[in-house]
C-alpha atoms as a PDB file:
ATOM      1  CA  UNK A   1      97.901 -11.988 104.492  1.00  0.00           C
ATOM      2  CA  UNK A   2      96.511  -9.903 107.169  1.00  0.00           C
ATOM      3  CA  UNK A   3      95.923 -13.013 109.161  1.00  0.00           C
ATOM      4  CA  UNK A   4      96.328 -17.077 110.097  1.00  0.00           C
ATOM      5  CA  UNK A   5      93.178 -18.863 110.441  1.00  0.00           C
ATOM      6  CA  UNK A   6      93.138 -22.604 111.038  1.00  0.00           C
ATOM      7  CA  UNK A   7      93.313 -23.924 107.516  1.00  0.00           C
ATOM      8  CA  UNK A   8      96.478 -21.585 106.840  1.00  0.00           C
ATOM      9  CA  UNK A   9      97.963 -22.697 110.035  1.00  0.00           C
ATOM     10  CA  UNK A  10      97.694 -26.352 108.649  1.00  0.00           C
ATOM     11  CA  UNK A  11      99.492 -25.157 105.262  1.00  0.00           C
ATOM     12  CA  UNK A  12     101.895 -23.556 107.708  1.00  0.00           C
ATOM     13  CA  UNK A  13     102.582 -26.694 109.301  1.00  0.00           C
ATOM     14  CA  UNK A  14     103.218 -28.392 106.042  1.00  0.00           C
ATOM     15  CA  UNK A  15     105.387 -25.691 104.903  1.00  0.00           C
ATOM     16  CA  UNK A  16     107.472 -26.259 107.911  1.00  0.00           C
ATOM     17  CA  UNK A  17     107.066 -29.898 107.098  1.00  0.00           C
ATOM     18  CA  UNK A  18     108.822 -29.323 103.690  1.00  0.00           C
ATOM     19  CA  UNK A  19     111.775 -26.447 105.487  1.00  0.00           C
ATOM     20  CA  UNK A  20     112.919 -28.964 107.804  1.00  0.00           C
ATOM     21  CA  UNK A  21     112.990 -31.781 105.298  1.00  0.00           C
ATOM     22  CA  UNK A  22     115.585 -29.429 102.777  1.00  0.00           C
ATOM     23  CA  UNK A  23     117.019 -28.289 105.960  1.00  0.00           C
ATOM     24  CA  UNK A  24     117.949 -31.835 107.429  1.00  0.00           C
ATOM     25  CA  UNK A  25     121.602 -32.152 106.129  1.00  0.00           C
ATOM     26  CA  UNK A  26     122.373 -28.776 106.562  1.00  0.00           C
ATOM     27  CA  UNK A  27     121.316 -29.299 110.104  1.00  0.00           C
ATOM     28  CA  UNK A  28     122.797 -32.403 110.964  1.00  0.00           C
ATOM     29  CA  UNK A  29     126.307 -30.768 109.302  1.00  0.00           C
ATOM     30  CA  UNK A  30     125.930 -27.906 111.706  1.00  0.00           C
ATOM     31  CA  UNK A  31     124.696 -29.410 115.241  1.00  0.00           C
ATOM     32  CA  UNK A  32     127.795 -31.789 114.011  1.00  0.00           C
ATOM     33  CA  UNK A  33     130.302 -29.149 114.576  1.00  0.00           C
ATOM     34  CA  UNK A  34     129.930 -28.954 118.591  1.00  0.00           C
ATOM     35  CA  UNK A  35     126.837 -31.731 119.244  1.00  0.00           C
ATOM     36  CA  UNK A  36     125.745 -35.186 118.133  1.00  0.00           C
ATOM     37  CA  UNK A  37     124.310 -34.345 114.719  1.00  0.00           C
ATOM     38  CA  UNK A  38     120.417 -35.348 115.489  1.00  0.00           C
ATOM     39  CA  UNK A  39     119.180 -32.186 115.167  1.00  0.00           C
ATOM     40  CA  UNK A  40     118.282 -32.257 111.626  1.00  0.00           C
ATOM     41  CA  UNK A  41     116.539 -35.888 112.024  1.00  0.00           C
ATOM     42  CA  UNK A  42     115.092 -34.309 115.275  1.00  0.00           C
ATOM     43  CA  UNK A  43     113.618 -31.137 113.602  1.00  0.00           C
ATOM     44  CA  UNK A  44     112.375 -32.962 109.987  1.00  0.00           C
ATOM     45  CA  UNK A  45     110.748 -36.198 112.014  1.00  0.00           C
ATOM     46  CA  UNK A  46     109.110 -33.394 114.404  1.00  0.00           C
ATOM     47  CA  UNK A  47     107.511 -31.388 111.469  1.00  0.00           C
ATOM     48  CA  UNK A  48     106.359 -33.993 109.405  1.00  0.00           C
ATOM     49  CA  UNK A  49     104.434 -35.662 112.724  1.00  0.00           C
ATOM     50  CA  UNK A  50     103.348 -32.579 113.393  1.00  0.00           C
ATOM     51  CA  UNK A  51     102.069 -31.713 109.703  1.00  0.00           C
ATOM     52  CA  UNK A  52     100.216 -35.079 109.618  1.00  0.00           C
ATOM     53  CA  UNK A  53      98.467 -34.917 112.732  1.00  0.00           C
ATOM     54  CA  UNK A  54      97.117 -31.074 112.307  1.00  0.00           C
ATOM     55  CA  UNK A  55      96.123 -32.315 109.037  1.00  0.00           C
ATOM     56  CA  UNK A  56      94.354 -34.838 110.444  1.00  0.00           C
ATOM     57  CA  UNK A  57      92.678 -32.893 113.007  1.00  0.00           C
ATOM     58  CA  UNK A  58      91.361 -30.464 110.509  1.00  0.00           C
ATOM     59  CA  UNK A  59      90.678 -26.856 110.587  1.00  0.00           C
ATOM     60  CA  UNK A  60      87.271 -27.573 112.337  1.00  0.00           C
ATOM     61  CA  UNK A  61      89.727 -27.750 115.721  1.00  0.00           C
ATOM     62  CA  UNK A  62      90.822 -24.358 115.628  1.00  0.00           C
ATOM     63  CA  UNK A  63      94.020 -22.814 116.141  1.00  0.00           C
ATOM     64  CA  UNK A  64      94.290 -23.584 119.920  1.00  0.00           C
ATOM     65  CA  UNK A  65      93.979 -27.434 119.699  1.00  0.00           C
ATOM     66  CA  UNK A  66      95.641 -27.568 116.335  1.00  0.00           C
ATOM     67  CA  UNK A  67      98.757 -26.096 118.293  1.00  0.00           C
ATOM     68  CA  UNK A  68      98.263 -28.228 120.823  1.00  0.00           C
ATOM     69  CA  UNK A  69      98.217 -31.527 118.619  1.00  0.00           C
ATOM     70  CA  UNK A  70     101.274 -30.272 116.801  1.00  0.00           C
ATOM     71  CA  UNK A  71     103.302 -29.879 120.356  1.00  0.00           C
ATOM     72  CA  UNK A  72     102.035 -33.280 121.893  1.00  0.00           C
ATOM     73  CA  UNK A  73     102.533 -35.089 118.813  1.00  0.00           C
ATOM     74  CA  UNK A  74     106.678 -33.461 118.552  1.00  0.00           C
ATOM     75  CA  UNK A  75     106.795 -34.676 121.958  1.00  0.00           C
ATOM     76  CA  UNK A  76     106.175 -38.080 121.355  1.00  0.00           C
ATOM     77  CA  UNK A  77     107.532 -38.198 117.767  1.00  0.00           C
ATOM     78  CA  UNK A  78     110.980 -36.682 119.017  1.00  0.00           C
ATOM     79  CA  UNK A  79     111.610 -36.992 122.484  1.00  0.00           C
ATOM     80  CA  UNK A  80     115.411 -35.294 122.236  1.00  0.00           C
ATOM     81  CA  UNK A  81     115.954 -32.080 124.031  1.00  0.00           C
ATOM     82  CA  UNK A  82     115.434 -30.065 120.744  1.00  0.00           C
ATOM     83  CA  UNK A  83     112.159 -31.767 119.844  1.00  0.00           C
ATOM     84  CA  UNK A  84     111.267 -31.697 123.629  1.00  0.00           C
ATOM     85  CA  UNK A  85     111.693 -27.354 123.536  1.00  0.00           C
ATOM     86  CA  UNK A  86     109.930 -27.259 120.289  1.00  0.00           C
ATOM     87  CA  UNK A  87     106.956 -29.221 122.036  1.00  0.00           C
ATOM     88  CA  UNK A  88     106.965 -27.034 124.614  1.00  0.00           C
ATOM     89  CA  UNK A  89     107.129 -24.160 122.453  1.00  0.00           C
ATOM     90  CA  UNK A  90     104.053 -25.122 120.718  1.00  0.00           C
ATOM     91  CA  UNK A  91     101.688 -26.050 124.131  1.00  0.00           C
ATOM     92  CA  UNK A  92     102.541 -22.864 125.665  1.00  0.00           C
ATOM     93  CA  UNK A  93     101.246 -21.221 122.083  1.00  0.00           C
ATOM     94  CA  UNK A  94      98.391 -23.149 122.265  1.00  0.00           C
ATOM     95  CA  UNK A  95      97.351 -21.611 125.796  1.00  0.00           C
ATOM     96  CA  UNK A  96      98.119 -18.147 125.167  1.00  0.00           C
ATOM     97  CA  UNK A  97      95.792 -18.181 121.704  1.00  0.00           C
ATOM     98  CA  UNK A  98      92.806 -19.976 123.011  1.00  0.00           C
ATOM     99  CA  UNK A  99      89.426 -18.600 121.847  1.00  0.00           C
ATOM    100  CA  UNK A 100      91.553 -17.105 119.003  1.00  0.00           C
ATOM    101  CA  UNK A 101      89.928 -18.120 115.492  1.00  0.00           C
ATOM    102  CA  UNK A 102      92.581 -15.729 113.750  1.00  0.00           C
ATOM    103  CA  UNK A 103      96.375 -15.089 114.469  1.00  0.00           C
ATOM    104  CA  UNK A 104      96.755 -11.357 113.592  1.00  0.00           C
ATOM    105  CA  UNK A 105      99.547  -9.595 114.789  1.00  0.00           C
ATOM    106  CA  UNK A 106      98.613  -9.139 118.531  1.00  0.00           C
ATOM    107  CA  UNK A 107      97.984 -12.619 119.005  1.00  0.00           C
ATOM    108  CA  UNK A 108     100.851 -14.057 117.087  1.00  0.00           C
ATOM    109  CA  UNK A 109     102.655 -11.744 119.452  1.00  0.00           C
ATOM    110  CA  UNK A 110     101.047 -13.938 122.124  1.00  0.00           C
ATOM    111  CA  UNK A 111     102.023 -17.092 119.915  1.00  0.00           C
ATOM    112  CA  UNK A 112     105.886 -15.933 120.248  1.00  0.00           C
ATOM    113  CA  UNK A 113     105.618 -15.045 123.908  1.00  0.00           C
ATOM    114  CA  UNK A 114     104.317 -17.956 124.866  1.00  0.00           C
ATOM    115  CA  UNK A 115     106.674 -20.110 122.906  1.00  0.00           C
ATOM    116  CA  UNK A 116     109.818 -18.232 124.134  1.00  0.00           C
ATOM    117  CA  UNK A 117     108.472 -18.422 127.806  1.00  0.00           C
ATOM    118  CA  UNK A 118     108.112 -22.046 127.230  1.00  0.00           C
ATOM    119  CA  UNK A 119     111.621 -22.392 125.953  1.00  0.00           C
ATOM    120  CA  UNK A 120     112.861 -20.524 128.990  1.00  0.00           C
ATOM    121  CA  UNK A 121     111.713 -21.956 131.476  1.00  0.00           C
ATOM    122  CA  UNK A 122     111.828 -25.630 130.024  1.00  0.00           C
ATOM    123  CA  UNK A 123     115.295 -25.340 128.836  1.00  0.00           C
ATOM    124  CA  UNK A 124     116.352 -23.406 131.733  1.00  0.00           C
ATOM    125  CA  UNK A 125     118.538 -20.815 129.497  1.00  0.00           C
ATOM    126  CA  UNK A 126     119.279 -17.471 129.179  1.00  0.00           C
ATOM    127  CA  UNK A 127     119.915 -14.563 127.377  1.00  0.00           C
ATOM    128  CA  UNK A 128     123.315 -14.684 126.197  1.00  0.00           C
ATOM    129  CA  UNK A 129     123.861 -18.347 126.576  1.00  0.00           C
ATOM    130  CA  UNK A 130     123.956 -19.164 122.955  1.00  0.00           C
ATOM    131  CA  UNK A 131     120.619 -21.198 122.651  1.00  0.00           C
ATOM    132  CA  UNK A 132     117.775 -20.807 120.531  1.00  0.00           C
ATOM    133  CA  UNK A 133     116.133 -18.536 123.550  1.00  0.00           C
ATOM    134  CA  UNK A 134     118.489 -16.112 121.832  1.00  0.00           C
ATOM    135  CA  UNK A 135     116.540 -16.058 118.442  1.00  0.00           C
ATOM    136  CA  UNK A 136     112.672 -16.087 120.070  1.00  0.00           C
ATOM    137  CA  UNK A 137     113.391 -13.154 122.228  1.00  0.00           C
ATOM    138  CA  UNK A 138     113.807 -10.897 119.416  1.00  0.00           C
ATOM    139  CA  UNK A 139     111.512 -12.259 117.741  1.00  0.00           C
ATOM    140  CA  UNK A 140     108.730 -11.892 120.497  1.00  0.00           C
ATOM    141  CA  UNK A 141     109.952  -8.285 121.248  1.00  0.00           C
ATOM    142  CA  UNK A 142     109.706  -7.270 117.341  1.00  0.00           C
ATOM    143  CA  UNK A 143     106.206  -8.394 117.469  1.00  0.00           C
ATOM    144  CA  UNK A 144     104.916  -7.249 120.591  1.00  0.00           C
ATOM    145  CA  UNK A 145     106.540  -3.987 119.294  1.00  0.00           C
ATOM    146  CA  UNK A 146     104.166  -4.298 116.119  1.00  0.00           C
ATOM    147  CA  UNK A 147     101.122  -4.917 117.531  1.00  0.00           C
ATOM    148  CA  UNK A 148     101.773  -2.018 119.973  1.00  0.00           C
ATOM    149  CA  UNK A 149     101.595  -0.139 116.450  1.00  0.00           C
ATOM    150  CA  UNK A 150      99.330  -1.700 114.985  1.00  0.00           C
ATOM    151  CA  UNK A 151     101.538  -3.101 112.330  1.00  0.00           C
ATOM    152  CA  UNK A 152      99.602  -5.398 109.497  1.00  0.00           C
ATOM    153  CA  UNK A 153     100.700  -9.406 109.969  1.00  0.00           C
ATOM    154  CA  UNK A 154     102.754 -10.040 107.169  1.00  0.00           C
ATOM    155  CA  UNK A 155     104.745  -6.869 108.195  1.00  0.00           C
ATOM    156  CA  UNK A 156     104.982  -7.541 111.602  1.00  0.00           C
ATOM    157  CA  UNK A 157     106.661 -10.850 110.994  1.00  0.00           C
ATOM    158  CA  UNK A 158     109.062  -9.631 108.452  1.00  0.00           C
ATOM    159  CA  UNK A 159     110.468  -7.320 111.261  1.00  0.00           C
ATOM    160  CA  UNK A 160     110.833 -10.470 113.381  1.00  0.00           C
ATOM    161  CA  UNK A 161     112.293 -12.310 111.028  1.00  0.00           C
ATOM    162  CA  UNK A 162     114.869  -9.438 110.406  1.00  0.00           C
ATOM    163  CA  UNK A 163     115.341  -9.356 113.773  1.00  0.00           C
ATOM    164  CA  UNK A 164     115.826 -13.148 114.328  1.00  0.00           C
ATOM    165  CA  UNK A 165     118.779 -13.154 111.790  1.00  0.00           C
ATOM    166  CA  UNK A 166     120.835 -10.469 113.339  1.00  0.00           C
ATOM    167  CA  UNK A 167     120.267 -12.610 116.348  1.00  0.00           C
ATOM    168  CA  UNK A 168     121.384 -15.622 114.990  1.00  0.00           C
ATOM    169  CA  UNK A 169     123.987 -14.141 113.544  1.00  0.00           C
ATOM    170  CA  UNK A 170     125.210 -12.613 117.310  1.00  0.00           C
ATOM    171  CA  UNK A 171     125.448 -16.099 118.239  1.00  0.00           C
ATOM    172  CA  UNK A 172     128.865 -16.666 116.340  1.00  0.00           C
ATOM    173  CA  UNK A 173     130.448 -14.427 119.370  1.00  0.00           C
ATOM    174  CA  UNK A 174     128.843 -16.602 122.449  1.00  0.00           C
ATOM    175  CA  UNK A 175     130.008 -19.124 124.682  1.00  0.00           C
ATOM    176  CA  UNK A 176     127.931 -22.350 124.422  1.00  0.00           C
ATOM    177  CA  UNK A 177     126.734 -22.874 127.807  1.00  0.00           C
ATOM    178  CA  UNK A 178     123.783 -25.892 127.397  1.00  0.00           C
ATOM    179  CA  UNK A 179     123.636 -29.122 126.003  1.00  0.00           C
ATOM    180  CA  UNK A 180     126.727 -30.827 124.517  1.00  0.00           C
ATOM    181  CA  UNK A 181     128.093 -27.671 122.934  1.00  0.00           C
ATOM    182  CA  UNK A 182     128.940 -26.277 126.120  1.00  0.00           C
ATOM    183  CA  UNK A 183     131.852 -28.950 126.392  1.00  0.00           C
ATOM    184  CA  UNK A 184     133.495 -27.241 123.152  1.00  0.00           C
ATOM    185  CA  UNK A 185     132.874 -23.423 124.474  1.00  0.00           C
ATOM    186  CA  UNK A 186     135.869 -22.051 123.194  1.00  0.00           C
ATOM    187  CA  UNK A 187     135.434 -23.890 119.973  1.00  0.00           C
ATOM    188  CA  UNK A 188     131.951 -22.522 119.563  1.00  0.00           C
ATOM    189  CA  UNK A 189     132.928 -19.457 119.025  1.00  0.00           C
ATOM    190  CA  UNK A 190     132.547 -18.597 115.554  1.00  0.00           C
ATOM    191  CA  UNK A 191     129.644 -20.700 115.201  1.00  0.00           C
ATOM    192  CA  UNK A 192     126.134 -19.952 114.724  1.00  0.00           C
ATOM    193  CA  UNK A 193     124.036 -21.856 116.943  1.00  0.00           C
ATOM    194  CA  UNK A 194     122.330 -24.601 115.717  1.00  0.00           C
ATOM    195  CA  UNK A 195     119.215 -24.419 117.773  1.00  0.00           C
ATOM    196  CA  UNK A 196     118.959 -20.416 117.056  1.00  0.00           C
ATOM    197  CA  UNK A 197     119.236 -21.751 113.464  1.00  0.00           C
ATOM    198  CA  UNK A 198     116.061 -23.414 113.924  1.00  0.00           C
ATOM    199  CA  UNK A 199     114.282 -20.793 115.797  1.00  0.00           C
ATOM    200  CA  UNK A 200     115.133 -18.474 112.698  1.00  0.00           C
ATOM    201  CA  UNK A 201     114.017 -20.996 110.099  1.00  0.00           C
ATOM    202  CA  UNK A 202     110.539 -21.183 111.968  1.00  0.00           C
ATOM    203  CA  UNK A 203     110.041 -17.287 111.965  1.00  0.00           C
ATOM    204  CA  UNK A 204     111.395 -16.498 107.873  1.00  0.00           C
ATOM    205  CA  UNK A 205     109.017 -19.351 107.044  1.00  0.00           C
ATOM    206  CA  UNK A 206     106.505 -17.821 108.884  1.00  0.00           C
ATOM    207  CA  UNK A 207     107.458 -14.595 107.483  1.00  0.00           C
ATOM    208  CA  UNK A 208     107.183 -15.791 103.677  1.00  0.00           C
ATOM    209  CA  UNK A 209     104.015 -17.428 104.173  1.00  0.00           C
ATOM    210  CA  UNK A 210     102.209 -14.991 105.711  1.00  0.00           C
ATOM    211  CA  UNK A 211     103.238 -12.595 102.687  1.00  0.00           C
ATOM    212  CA  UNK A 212     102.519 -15.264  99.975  1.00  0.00           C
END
């Protein structure tokens, strides 16, 4: 797939849908260790909103507005602080790919910037604090990195998602420093974090689909 128009965007969507649905008890199990166990109800409620309304909206919106449906709806749908970054993630996309009809690889760069930035600054994190601002950095560098190249799509996000899972994967060695994690910091250690967990889900589905 050398691109993401509107009507694969809404497969996307329902493709996430289905991850975060297999993913819920898994998630709940892991968020369990050092949290309060929503995040897999969180994440699968959020998606399958999300899936239904950009299905709704039809491919006739665009990418722009179908990200921003999918981000108000997640904020309404699942008003915790997971589903509230997510939302985030997801307006700030919208803005950054307006007048887009296509997500190639220099504007899904723009999709992940945007997102991460979003994260940032709405979750008030950073690097190193064992979040899932740890997993969209990577993955926004790998891509920007890509489209600096010229890399083709499905390439570009395979890097990414490469890149997200050595990420996640550094996050067994931090300190949790947010949310109710940070109250078991020495016991998170160890541990991948739960909200990187998500933020890697999102990109290897993204990944797969885009080379489907």
């Amino acid at each position: 797939m050398d691109a993401i128009n509107a009507s694969d965007l809404i497969r996307l969507f329902e493709t996430w849908k289905s991850l975060f649905a297999e993913q819920r008890d898994f998630l709940i199990s892991l968020d369990g260790k050092v949290g309060d166990s929503d995040l897999g109800i969180t994440m699968s409620k959020a998606f399958a909103a999300a899936a239904e309304a950009v299905a709704a909206e039809g491919e006739a919106a665009g990418i722009s507005k179908l990200l921003r449906t999918a981000g108000a709806t997640m904020a309404r749908t699942a008003p915790s602080t997971m589903g509230t970054l997510t939302a985030t993630g997801f307006l700030r996309a919208s803005k950054a790919t307006e007048g887009a009809d296509i997500l190639g690889t220099g504007e899904t760069a723009a999709f992940w910037r945007a997102f991460r930035d979003g994260v940032a600054e709405r979750g008030k994190a950073k690097l190193g604090d064992k979040t899932l601002l740890d997993v969209l950095d990577p993955i926004a560098v790998a891509l920007e990195t890509a489209a600096g190249s010229g890399e083709p799509l499905a390439k570009a996000l395979a890097a990414a998602s490469d890149a997200a899972e050595r990420a996640l994967e550094a996050t067994k060695s931090m300190l949790a420093q947010h949310g109710k994690a940070a109250a078991f910091q020495e016991k998170t250690i160890g541990l991948q974090d739960a909200g990187a967990t998500v933020g890697h889900f999102l990109i290897r589905s993204m990944a797969e689909f885009a080379d489907s």
